[in-house]
C-alpha atoms as a PDB file:
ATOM      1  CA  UNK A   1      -7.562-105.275  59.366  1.00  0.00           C
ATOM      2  CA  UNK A   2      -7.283-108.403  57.238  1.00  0.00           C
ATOM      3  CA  UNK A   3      -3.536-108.799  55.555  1.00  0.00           C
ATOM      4  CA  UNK A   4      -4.069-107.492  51.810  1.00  0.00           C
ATOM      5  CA  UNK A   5      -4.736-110.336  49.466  1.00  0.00           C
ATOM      6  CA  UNK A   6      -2.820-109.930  45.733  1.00  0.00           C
ATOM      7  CA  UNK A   7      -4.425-110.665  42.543  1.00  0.00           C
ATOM      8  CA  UNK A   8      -1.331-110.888  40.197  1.00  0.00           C
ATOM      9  CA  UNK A   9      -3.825-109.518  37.304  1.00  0.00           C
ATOM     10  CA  UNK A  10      -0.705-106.723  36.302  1.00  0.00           C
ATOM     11  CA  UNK A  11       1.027-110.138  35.269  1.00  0.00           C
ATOM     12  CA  UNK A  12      -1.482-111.441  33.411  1.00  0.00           C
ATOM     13  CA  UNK A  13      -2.408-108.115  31.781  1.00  0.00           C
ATOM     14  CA  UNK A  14       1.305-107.287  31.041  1.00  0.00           C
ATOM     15  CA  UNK A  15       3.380-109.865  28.455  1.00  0.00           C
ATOM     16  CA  UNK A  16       6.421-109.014  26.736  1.00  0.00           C
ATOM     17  CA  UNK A  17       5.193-109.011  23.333  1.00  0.00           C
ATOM     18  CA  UNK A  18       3.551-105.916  24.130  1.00  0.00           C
ATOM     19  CA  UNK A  19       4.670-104.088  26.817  1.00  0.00           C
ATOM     20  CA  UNK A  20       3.024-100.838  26.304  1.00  0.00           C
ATOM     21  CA  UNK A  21      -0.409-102.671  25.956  1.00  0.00           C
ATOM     22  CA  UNK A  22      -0.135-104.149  29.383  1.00  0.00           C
ATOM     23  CA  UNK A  23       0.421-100.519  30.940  1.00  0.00           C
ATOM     24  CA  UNK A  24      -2.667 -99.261  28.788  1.00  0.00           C
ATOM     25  CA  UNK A  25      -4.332-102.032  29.951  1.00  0.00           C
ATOM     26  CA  UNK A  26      -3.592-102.258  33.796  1.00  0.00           C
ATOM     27  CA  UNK A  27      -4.795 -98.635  33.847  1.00  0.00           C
ATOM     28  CA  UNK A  28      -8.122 -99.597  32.064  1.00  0.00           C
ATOM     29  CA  UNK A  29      -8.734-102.019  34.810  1.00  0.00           C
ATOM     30  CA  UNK A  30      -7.424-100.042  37.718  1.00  0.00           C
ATOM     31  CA  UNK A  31     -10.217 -97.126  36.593  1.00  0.00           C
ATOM     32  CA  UNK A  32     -12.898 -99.824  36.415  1.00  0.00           C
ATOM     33  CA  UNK A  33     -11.915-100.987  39.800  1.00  0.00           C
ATOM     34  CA  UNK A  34     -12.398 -97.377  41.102  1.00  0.00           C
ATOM     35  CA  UNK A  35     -15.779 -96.775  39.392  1.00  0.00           C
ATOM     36  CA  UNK A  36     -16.501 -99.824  41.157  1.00  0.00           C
ATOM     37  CA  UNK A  37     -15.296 -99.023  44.438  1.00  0.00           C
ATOM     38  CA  UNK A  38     -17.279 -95.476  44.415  1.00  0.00           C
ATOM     39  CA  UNK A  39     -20.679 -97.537  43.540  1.00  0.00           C
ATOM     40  CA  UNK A  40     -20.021 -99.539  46.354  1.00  0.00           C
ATOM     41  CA  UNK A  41     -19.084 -96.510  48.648  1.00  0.00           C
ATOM     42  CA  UNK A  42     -22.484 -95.085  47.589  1.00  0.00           C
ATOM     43  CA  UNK A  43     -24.601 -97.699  48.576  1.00  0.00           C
ATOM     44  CA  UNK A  44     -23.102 -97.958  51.830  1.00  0.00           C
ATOM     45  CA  UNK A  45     -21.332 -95.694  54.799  1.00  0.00           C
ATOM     46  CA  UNK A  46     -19.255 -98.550  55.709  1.00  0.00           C
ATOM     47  CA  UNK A  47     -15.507 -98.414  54.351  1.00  0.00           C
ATOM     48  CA  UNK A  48     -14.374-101.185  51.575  1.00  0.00           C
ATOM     49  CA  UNK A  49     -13.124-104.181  52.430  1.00  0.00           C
ATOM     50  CA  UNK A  50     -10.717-106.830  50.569  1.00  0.00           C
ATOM     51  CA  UNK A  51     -13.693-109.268  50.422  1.00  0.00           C
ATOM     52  CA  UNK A  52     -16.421-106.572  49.123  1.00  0.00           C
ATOM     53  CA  UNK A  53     -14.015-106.383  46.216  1.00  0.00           C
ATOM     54  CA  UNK A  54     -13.660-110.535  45.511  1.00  0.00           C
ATOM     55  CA  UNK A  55     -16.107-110.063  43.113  1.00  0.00           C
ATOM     56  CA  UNK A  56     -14.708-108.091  40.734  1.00  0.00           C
ATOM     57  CA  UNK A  57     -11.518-109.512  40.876  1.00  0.00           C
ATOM     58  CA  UNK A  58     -13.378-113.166  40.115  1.00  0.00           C
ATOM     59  CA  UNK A  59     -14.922-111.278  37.271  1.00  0.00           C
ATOM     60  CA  UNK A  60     -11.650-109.156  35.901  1.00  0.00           C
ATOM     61  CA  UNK A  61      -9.141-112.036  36.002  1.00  0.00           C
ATOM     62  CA  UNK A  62     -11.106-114.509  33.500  1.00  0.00           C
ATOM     63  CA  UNK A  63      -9.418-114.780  30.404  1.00  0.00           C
ATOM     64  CA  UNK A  64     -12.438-113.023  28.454  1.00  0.00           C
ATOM     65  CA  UNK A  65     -12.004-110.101  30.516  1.00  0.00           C
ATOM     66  CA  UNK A  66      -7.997-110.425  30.475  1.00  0.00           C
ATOM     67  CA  UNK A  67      -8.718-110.677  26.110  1.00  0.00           C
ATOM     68  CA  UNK A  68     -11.134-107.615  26.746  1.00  0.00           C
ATOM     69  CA  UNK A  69      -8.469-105.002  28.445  1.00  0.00           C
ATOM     70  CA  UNK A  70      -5.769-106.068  25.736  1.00  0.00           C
ATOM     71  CA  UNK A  71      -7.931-105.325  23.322  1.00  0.00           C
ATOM     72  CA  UNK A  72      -9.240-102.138  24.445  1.00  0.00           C
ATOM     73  CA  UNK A  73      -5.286-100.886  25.028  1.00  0.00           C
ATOM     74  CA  UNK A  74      -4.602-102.003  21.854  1.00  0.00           C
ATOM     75  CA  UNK A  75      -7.423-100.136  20.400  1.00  0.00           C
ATOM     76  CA  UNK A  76      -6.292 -96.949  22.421  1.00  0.00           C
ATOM     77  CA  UNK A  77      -2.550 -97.289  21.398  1.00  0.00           C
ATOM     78  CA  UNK A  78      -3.672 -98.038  17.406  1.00  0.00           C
ATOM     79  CA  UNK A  79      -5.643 -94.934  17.717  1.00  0.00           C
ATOM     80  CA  UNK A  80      -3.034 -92.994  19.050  1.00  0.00           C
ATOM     81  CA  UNK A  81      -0.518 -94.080  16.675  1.00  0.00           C
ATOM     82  CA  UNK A  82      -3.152 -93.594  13.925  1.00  0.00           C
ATOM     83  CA  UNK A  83      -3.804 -89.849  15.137  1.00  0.00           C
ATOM     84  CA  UNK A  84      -0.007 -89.044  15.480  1.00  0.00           C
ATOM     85  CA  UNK A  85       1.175 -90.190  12.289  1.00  0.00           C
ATOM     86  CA  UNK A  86      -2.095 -88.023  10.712  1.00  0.00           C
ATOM     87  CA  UNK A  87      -0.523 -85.021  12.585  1.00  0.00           C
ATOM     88  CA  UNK A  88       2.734 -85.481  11.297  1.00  0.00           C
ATOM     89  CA  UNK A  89       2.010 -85.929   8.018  1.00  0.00           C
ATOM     90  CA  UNK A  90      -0.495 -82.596   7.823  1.00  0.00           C
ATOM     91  CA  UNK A  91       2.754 -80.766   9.978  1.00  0.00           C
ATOM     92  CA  UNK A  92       4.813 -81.928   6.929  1.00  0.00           C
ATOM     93  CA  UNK A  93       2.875 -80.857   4.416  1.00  0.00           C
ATOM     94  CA  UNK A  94       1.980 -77.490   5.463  1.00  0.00           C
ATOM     95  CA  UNK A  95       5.983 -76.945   6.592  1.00  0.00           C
ATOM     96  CA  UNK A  96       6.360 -77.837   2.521  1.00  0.00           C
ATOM     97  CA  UNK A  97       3.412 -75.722   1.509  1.00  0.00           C
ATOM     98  CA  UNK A  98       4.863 -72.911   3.406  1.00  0.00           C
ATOM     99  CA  UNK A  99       8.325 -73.095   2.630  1.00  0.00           C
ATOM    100  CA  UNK A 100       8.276 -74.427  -0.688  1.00  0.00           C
ATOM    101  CA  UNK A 101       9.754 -71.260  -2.337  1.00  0.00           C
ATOM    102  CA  UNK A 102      12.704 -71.108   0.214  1.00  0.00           C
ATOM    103  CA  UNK A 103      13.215 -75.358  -0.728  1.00  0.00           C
ATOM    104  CA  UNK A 104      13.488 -74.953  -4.515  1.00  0.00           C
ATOM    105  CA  UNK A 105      15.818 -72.424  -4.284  1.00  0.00           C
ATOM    106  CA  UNK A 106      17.932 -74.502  -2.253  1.00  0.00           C
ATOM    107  CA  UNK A 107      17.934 -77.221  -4.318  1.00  0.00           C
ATOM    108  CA  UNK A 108      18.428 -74.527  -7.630  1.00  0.00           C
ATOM    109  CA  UNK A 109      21.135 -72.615  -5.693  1.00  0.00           C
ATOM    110  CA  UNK A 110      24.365 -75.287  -6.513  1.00  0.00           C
ATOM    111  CA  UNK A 111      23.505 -75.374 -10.438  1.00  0.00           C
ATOM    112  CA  UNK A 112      23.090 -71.456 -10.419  1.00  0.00           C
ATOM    113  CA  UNK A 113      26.521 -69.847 -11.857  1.00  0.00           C
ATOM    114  CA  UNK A 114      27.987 -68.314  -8.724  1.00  0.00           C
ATOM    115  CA  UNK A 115      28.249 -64.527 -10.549  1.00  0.00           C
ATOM    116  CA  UNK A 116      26.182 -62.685 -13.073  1.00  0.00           C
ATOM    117  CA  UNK A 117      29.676 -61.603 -14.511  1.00  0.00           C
ATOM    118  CA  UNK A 118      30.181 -66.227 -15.261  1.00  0.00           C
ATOM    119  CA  UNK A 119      26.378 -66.404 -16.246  1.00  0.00           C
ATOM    120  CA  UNK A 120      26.833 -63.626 -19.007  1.00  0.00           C
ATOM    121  CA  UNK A 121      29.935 -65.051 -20.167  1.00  0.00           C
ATOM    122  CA  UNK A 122      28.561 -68.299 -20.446  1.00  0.00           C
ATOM    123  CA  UNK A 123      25.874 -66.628 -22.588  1.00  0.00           C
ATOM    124  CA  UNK A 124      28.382 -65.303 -25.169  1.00  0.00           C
ATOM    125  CA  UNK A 125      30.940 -68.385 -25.210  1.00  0.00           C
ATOM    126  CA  UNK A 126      27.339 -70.591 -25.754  1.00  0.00           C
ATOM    127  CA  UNK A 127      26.330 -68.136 -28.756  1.00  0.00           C
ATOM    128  CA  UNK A 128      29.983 -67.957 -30.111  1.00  0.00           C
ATOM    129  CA  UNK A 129      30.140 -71.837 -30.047  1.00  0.00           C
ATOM    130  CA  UNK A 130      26.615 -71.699 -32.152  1.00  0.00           C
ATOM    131  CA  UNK A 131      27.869 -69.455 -34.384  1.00  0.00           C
ATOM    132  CA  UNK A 132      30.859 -71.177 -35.108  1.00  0.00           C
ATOM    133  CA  UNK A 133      29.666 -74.475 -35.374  1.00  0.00           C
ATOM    134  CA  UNK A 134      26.732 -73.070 -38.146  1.00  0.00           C
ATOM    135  CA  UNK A 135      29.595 -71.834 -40.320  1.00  0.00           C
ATOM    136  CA  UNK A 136      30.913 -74.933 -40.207  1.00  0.00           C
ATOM    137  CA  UNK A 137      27.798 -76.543 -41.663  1.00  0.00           C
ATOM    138  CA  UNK A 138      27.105 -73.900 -44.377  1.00  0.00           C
ATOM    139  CA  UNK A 139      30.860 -74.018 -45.327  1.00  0.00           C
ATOM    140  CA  UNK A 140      30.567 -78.041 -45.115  1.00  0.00           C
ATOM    141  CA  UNK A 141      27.326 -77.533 -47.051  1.00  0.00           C
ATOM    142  CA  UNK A 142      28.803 -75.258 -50.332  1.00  0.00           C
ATOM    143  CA  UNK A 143      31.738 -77.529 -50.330  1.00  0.00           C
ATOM    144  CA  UNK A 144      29.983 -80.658 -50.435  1.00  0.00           C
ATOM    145  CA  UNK A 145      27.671 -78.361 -53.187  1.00  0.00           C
ATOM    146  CA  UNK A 146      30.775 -77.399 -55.455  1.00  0.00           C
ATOM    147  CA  UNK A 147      32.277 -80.762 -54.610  1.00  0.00           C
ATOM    148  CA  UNK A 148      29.479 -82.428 -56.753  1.00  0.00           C
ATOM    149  CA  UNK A 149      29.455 -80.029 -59.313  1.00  0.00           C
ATOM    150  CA  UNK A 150      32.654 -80.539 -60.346  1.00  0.00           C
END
């Protein structure tokens, strides 16, 4: 057995900027690298070697193919993102749709008179006050009337 040669594509697959795309990425690669490992198994009864798999190395580690995985991941997570933030939003909305009754009546419940006893009350000091306040006027209204025809 030969000693196992390293690539180092992880690194060049995985930058800080985005670290999440570099995992996406690495495991787009690694699946390639298995599709192409099973093509070569089925051409051929021997095992795999390090060298059969130079090639595709060579070929993943330009900086087009590099470009090609980030993009892909970042495709993948966009999508992702895209289809999780649609979710939420229609999980929202139907949570409002359905509950929509029990969420104006907790937002009506605080200015709601705590009694019925208070509300009627409220009714008859607000109809008093009316009252009151018209007799004002129409007294207001004949004096100001005599007033003038004196």
């Amino acid at each position: 057995n030969m000693p196992r040669k390293y690539r180092f594509i992880y690194t060049k697959l995985e930058r800080n900027d985005a670290y999440l795309v570099g995992h996406i990425a690495y495991a787009i690669y690694k699946s390639e690298k298995i599709k192409y490992i099973e093509q070569l198994k089925a051409g051929s009864t021997d095992d795999v070697e390090e060298d059969d798999l130079k090639p595709f190395h060579d070929i993943c580690s330009s900086v087009d193919n590099i470009a090609k995985y980030r993009f892909m991941a970042s495709h993948i997570l966009r999508s992702f993102l895209d289809n999780t933030l649609t979710e939420s939003i229609q999980n929202m909305e139907r949570e409002c749709i359905e509950n929509h009754s029990q969420i104006l009546s907790d937002i009506i419940e605080p200015l709601k008179p705590k009694r019925k006893w208070i509300l009627f009350w409220h009714g008859v000091i607000q109809s008093v006050a009316g009252a009151f306040i018209f007799a004002l006027l129409v007294a207001a209204f004949i004096f100001i009337k005599n007033y003038q025809g004196a």
